[in-house]
Each structure stands twice: as C-alpha cells, then as structure tokens.
Protein backbone atom coordinates (compact mmCIF):
# COMPACT_ATOMS: atom_id res chain seq x y z
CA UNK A 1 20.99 10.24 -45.60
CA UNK A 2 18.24 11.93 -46.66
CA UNK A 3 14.36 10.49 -46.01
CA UNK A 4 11.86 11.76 -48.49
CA UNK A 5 8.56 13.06 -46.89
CA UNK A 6 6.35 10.39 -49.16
CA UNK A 7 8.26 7.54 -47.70
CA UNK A 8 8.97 8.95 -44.17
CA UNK A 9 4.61 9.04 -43.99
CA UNK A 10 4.58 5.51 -44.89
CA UNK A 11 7.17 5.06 -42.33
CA UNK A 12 5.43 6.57 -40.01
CA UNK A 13 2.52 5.74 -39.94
CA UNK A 14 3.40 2.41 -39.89
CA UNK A 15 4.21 3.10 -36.00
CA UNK A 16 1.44 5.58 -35.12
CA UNK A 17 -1.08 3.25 -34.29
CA UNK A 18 1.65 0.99 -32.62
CA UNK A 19 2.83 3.75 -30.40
CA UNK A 20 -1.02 5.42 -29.67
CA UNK A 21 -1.74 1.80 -28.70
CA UNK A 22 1.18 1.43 -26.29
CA UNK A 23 1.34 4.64 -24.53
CA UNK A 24 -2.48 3.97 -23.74
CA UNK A 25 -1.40 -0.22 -22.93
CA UNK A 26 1.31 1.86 -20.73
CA UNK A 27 -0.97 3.74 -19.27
CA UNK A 28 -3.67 1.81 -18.24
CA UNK A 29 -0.84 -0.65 -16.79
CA UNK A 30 0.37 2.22 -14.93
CA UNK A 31 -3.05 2.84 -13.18
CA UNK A 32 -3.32 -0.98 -12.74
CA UNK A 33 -0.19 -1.29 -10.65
CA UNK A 34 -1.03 1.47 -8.77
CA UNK A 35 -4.64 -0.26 -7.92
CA UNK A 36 -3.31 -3.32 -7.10
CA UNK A 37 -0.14 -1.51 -4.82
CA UNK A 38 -2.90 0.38 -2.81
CA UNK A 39 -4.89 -3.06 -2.62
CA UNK A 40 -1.41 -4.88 -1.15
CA UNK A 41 -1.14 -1.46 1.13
CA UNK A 42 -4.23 -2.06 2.28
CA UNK A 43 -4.02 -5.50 2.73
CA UNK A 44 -0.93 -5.37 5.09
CA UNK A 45 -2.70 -2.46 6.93
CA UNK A 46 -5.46 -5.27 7.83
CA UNK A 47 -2.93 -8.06 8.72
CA UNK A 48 -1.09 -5.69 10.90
CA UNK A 49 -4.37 -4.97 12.76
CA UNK A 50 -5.58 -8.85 13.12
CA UNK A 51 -1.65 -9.43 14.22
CA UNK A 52 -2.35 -7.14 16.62
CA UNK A 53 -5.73 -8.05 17.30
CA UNK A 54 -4.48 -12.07 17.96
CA UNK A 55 -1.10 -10.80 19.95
CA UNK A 56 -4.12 -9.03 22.66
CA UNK A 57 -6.09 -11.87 22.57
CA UNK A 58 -3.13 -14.28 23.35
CA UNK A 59 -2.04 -12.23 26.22
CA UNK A 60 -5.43 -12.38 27.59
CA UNK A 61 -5.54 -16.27 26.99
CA UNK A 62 -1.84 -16.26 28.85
CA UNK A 63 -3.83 -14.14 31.57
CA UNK A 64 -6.74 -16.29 31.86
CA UNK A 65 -4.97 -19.49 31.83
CA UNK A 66 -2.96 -17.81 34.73
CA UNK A 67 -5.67 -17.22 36.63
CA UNK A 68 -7.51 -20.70 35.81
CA UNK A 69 -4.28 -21.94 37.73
CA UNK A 70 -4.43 -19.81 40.02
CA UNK A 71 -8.38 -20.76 40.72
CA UNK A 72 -7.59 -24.49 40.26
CA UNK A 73 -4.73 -24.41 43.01
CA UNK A 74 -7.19 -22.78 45.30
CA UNK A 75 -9.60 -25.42 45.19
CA UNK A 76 -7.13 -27.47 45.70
CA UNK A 77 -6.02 -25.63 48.77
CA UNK A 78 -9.74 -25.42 49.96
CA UNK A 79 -9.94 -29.39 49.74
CA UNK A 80 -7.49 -29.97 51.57
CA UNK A 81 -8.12 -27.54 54.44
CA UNK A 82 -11.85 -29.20 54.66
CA UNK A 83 -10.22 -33.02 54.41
CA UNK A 84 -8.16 -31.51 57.34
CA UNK A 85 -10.72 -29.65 59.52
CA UNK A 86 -12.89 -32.66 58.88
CA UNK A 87 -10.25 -34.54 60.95
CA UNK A 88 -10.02 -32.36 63.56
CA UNK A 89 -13.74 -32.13 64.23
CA UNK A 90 -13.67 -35.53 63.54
CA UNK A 91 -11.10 -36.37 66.56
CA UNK A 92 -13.01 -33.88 68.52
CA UNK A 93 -16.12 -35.90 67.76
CA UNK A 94 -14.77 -38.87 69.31
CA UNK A 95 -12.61 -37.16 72.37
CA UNK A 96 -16.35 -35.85 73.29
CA UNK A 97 -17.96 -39.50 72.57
CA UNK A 98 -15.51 -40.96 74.52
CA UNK A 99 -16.48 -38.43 77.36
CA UNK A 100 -20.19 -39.14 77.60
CA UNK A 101 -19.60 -41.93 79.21
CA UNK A 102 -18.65 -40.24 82.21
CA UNK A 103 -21.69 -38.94 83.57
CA UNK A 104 -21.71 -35.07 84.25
CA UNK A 105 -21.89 -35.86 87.81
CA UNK A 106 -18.68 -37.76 87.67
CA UNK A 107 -16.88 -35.21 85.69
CA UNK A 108 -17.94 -32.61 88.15
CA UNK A 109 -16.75 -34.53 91.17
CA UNK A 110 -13.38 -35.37 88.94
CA UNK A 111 -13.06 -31.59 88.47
CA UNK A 112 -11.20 -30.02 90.94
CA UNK A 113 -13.52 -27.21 90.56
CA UNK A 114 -17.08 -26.06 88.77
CA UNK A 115 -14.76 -23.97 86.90
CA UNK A 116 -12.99 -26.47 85.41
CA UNK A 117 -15.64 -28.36 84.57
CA UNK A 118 -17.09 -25.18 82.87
CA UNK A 119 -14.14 -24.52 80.96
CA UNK A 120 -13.71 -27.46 79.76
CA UNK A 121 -17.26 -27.88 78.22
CA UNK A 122 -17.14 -24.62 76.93
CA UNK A 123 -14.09 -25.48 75.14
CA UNK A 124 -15.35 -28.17 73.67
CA UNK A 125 -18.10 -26.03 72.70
CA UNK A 126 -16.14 -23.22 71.05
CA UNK A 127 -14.00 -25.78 69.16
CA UNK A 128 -16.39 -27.44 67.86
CA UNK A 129 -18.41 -24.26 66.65
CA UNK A 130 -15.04 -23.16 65.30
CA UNK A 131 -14.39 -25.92 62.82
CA UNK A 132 -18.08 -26.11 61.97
CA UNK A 133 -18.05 -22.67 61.09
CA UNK A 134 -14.33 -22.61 59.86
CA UNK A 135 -15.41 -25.81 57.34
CA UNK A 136 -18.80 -24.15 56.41
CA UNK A 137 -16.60 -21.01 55.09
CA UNK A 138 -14.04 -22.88 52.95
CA UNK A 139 -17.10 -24.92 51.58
CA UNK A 140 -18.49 -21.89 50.72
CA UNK A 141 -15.03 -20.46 49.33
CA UNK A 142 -14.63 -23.71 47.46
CA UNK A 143 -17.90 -23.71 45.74
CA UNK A 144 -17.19 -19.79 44.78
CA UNK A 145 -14.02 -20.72 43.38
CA UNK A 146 -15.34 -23.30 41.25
CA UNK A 147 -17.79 -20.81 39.75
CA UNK A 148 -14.74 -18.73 38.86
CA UNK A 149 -12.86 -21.83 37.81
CA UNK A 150 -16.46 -22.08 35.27
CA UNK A 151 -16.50 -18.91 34.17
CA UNK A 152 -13.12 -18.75 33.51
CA UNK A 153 -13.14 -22.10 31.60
CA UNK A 154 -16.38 -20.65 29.48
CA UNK A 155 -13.72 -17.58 28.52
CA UNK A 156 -10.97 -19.49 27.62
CA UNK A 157 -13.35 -21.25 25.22
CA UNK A 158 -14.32 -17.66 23.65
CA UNK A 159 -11.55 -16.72 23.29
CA UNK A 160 -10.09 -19.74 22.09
CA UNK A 161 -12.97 -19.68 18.80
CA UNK A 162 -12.25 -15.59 18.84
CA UNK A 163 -8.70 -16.90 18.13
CA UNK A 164 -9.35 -19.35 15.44
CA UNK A 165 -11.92 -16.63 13.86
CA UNK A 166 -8.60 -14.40 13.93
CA UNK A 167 -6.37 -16.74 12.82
CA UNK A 168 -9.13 -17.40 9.79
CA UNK A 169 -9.19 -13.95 8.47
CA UNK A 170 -5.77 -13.81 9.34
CA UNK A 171 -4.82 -16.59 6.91
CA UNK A 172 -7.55 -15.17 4.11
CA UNK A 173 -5.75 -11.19 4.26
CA UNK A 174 -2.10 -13.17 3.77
CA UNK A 175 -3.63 -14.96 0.71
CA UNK A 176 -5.06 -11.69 -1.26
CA UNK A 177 -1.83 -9.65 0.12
CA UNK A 178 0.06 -12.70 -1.61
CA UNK A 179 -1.87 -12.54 -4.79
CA UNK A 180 -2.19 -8.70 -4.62
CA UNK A 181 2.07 -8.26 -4.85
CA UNK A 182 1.71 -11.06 -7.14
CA UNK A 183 -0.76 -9.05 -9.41
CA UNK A 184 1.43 -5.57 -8.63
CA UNK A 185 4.23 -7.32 -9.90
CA UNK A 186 2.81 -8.60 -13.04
CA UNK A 187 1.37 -5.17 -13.43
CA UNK A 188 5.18 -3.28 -13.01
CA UNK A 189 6.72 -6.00 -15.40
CA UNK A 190 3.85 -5.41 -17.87
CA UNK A 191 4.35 -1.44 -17.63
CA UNK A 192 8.66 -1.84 -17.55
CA UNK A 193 7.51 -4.20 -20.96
CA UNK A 194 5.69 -1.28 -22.54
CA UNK A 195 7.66 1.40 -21.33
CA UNK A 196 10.83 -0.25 -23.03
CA UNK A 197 9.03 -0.36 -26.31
CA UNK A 198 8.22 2.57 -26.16
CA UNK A 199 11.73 3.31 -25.49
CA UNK A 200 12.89 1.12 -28.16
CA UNK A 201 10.39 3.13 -30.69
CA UNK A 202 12.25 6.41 -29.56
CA UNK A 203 15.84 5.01 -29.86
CA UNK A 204 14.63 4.42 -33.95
CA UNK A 205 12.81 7.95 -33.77
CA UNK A 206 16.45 9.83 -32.63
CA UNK A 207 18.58 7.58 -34.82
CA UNK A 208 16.46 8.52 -37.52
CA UNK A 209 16.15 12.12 -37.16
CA UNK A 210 20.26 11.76 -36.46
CA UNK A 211 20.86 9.90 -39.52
CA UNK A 212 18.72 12.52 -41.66
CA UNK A 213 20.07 15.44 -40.35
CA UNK A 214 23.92 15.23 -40.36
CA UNK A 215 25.75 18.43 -40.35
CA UNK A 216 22.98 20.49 -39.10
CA UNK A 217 25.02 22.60 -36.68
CA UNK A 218 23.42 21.15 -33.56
CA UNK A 219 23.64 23.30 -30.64
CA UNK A 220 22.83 23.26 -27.44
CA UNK A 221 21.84 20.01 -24.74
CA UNK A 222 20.78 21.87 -21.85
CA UNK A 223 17.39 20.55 -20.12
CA UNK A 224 16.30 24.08 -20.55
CA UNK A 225 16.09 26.59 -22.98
CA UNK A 226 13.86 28.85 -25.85
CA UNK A 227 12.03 30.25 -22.66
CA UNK A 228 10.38 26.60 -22.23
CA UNK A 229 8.94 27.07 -18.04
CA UNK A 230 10.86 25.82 -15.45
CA UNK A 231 8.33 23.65 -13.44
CA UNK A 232 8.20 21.76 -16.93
CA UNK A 233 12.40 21.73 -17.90
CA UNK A 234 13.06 21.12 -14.61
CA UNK A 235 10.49 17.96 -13.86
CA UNK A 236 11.91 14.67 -14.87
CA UNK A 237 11.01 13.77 -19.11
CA UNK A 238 7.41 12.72 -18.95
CA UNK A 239 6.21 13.11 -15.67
CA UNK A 240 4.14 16.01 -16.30
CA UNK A 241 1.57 17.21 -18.80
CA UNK A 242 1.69 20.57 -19.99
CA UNK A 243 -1.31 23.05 -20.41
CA UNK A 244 -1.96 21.39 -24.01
CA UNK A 245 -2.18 17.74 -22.85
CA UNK A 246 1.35 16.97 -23.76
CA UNK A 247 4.34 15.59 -21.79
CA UNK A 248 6.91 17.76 -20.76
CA UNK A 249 10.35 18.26 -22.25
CA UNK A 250 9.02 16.76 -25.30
CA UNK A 251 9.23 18.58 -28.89
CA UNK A 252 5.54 18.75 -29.12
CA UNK A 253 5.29 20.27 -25.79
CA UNK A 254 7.83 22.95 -26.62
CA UNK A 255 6.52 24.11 -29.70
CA UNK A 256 2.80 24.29 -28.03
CA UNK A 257 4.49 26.41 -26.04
CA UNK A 258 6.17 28.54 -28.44
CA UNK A 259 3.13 28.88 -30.28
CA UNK A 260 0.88 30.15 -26.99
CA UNK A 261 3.67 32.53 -26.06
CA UNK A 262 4.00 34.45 -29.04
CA UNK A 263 0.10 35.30 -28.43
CA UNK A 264 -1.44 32.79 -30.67
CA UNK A 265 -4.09 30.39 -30.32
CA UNK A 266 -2.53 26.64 -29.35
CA UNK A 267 -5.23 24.05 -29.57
CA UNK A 268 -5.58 21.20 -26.95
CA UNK A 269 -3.90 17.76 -28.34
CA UNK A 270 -3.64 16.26 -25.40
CA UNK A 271 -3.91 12.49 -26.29
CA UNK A 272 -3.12 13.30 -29.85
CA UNK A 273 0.89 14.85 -29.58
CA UNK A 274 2.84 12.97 -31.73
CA UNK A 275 4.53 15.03 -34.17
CA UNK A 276 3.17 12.97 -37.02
CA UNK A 277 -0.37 13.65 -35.51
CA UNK A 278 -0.25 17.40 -36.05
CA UNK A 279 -0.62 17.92 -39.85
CA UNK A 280 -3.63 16.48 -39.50
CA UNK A 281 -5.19 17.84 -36.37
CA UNK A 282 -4.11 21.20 -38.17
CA UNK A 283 -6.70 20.31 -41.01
CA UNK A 284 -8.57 19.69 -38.92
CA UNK A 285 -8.66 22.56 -36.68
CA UNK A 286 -8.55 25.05 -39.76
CA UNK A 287 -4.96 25.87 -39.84
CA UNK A 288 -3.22 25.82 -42.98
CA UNK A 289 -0.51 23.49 -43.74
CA UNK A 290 1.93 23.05 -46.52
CA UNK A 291 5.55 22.94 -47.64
CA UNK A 292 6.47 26.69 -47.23
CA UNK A 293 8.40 27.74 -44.44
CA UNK A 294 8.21 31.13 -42.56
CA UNK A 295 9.56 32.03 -39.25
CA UNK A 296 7.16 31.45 -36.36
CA UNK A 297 5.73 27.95 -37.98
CA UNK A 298 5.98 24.50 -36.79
CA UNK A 299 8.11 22.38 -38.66
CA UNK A 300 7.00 18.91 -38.85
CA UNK A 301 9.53 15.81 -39.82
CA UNK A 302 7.26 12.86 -40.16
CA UNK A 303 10.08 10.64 -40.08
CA UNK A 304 10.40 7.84 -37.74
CA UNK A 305 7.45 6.45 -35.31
CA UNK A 306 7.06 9.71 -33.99
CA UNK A 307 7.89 12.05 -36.27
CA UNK A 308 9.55 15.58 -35.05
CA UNK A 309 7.84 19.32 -34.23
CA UNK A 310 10.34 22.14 -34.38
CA UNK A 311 9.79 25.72 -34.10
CA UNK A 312 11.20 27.67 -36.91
CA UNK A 313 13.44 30.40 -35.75
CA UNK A 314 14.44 31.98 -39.19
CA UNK A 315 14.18 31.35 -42.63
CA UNK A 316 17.61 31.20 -44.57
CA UNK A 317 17.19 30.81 -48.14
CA UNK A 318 16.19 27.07 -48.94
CA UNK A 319 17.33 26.17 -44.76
CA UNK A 320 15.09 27.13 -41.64
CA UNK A 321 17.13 27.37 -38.56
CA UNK A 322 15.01 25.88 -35.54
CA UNK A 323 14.93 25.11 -31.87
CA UNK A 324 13.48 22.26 -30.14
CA UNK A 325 13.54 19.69 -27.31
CA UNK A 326 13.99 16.19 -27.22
CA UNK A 327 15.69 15.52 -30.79
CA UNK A 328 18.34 13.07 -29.40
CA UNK A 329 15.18 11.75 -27.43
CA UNK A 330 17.13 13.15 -24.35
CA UNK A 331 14.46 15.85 -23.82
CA UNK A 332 17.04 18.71 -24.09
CA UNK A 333 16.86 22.25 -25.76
CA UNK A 334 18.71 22.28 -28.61
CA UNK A 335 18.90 24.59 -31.73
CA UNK A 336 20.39 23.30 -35.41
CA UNK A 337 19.89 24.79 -39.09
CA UNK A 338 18.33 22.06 -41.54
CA UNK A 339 16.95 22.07 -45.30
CA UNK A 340 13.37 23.05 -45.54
CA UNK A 341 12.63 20.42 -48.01
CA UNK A 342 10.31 17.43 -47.27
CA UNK A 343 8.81 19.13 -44.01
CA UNK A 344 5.61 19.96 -43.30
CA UNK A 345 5.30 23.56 -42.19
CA UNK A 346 2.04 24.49 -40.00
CA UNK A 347 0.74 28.52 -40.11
CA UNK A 348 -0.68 29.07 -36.68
C-alpha cells in the first residue's frame, strides 16, 4: 500500500497536536507522581519518628507508673509502721502511767538495788526517745514520699497530654500519607493512561510505515548500530535525551546524530522531534527542503502520527537505501531500500 505524501500530511497532522499534547500530559504526570511519592516518603519518614517518639514516651509512662507504685506502696508501708510505733509508745505510755503511782521512793526500796532502779528508768527513757524519734523519721519519710508520689502524679499528667499531642499529629501524618498514596496512585494510573496512548499512537505509526513499505529489504533489529553511542543504544527506549533534546533509540535521535557526526551543524529540537515536525523546523532554521534525494539527507515519511526520519545511505536510481532506529517502534537499528517518492528530503 502506498500513502501519498498530500494525504499522509493530513494524516498526520491530524495526530501532531494529539501526541505534542500527550507527551507533555505524560510528562507533567510523570513529575506529579514523583511529587506526590516524595510527599508519601516523607510522610512515613514523620510517622516513623512520632511512632517512635510515642513508643519512648510509653515506656517512660510504664516507668513512671512503676515508680508511682512503687511510691504509693511506701506510704503505705510508712503508715503502717507509724500506726504501729504509735502502739508501742502508746503501751509504753501507759506501762509508765501505771508506774507513777508508785512513788520513786517505793520503787527504790522495791529495787533490789539503785542500779536497778537506774536501769530501769533509763530504759524507759531510751525507749521512749527511740519511738519518738523512730516515728518522727517515718513521718518525715512519709511526707517526702508523698511529694514524690506529687511529682510523679504531675508527670504522668505531662506526659499523658504529650501523648495525646503525639497521638494527634500522629493521626493527622496517617491522613496526608493516606491521601498522598492515594494522589501517587491517581498520578501513576494517569501517566500508565497516557503512556498507553501514546503507545497506542506508535502501534498505528509502525503499522503504517509497515504497511507502506512492504518489500523494502529490511535488515537488521539489533538495539545498536550506524555508529549510534552506546550510553544511548544501550539505555532502555526513552529514558534518556540525547545532546539534541531527543529521546534515545528513537529515529529522530539517530539521524541528529548522523547529521552531527558527519561534521555538520544539528540544530536543537528538543521538545519539537517528531519526524513530522522537522520539515518545518528546517524552514525554519534555513535549511532547504524538498523532494530530491542525495546521500547524507534526512528522509522524512510524514505518514502516521509521527511520521519517520531516516538517514539516506545511497541514492539508487528512483530508491534511497537508508538506516534508522525505531521503524517497527522497537527502537532497533535497522537498514531497508525504499522508493524516494512522496518523502521529504532535508539538505543539512
């Protein structure tokens, strides 16, 4: 089947717009997804942190609670070491009540000894200095511990708001990591959308250029070839942009390239590669265009969405025989000999 170049134009441009519009929809997704990916990074950077953040302040809680325990089972202890002591001193207050009714005239005659007598009220004595002092420590202990037991009350509150505060933030960080991967996954969908269009656009462009040029001689359908660099034949198809603003392993790209290494001057086109651009950025730029081939040219196929840049190798008769990449939108080298009629031929 053959296209002619009036209708293939039509054709063409029919899609240029189209496919402008969604390589720029594709990438501005692209750079959206990537925003809102570094935004859900981010965001379960933070969480991790207040987790963190709450998991300390728990075990501190667990700690303090521990030791407000702790504190309250002293008192407790205290209390009833002064209920007991009180006893005692209380007993001891009535065994010496119950003795000053002997006179300490009697007692000394009952004694078998001033010794005795001595010993015994100096017993009394100590004991009771002993309790008095013993129950004027634990009061003392008991009102210390109760400070504690204040203090470590007035903590527990902190750190009880500290962990609501945490548990706050906590709760806000989940929501915009939520509607972060929610928006990052929107954003991925929206780029897999526009990047199967596109796809779908370059499925017609091959099938096309297929149907148009049957019997060619095709050769080739290695990822590299015609001298094209390495770090770009190499790379994954359209993952890099070459020194002229074009994706790599494309046919645009190649023929750039052919161009700038046989020492002549390649414009920048970045932003404006499709094949079906370059007629006109030509004019543009000065360089002639028209429908006579000679070796060293680009040859330009405006058929399909895309249209096709080849490199012309030779010049046989009314045929050019070319090289190129990506014609079975594969973004491999390949070489084939085509009629020259109904391209566009462009005299860098």
């Amino acid at each position: 089947m053959v296209l002619f170049s009036g209708n293939a134009a039509v054709y063409a441009d029919q899609f240029d717009d189209q496919i402008t519009a969604l390589r720029q929809q594709a990438s501005a997704q692209q750079d959206q997804a990537a925003s809102f990916h570094s935004q859900a990074d981010n965001y379960r950077t933070k969480v991790s942190q207040l987790n963190a953040q709450i998991g300390a302040l728990q075990t501190q809680i667990s700690l303090n609670q521990l030791k407000y325990q702790k504190v309250t089972s002293d008192i407790e202890a205290a209390k009833l070491k002064i209920a007991k002591e009180k006893q005692i001193l209380g007993d001891i207050v009535k065994t010496m009540y119950f003795d000053s009714s002997v006179s300490p005239l009697e007692m000394l005659a009952s004694s078998s000894n001033i010794s005795d007598f001595l010993d015994n009220e100096q017993y009394r004595s100590s004991v009771k200095s002993k309790i008095q002092a013993a129950m004027s420590e634990i009061q003392t202990l008991k009102k210390t511990l109760e400070q504690e037991q204040k203090q470590v009350t007035d903590i527990l509150a902190d750190q009880k708001v500290q962990e609501q505060q945490l548990a706050a933030s906590q709760a806000e960080v989940n929501q915009l990591l939520a509607t972060a991967q929610q928006n990052a996954a929107a954003a991925d969908q929206q780029v897999q959308s526009s990047s199967a269009e596109i796809g779908k656009l370059k499925a017609q462009q091959a099938a096309i250029l297929a149907a148009r040029y049957i019997g060619s001689g095709l050769t080739g359908g290695a990822t590299c070839g015609g001298g094209y660099p390495g770090r770009w034949c190499n790379a994954e198809q359209d993952t890099i942009t070459d020194n002229w603003g074009m994706y790599n392993r494309e046919c645009v790209s190649y023929t750039a390239f052919k161009v700038a290494v046989s020492g002549r001057n390649m414009p920048y086109w970045g932003g404006r590669g499709n094949a079906v651009q370059w007629p006109g950025n030509a004019r543009a730029s000065g360089i002639p265009v028209d429908s006579t081939p000679r070796a060293g040219d680009i040859a330009i196929s405006m058929a399909g969405p895309y249209g096709h840049a080849m490199y012309v190798e030779a010049v046989i008769g009314g045929k050019i025989h070319v090289s190129q990449y990506n014609y079975g939108n594969n973004g491999e080298y390949s070489e084939m000999t085509i009629p020259s009629a109904g391209l566009s031929f462009i005299h860098f």
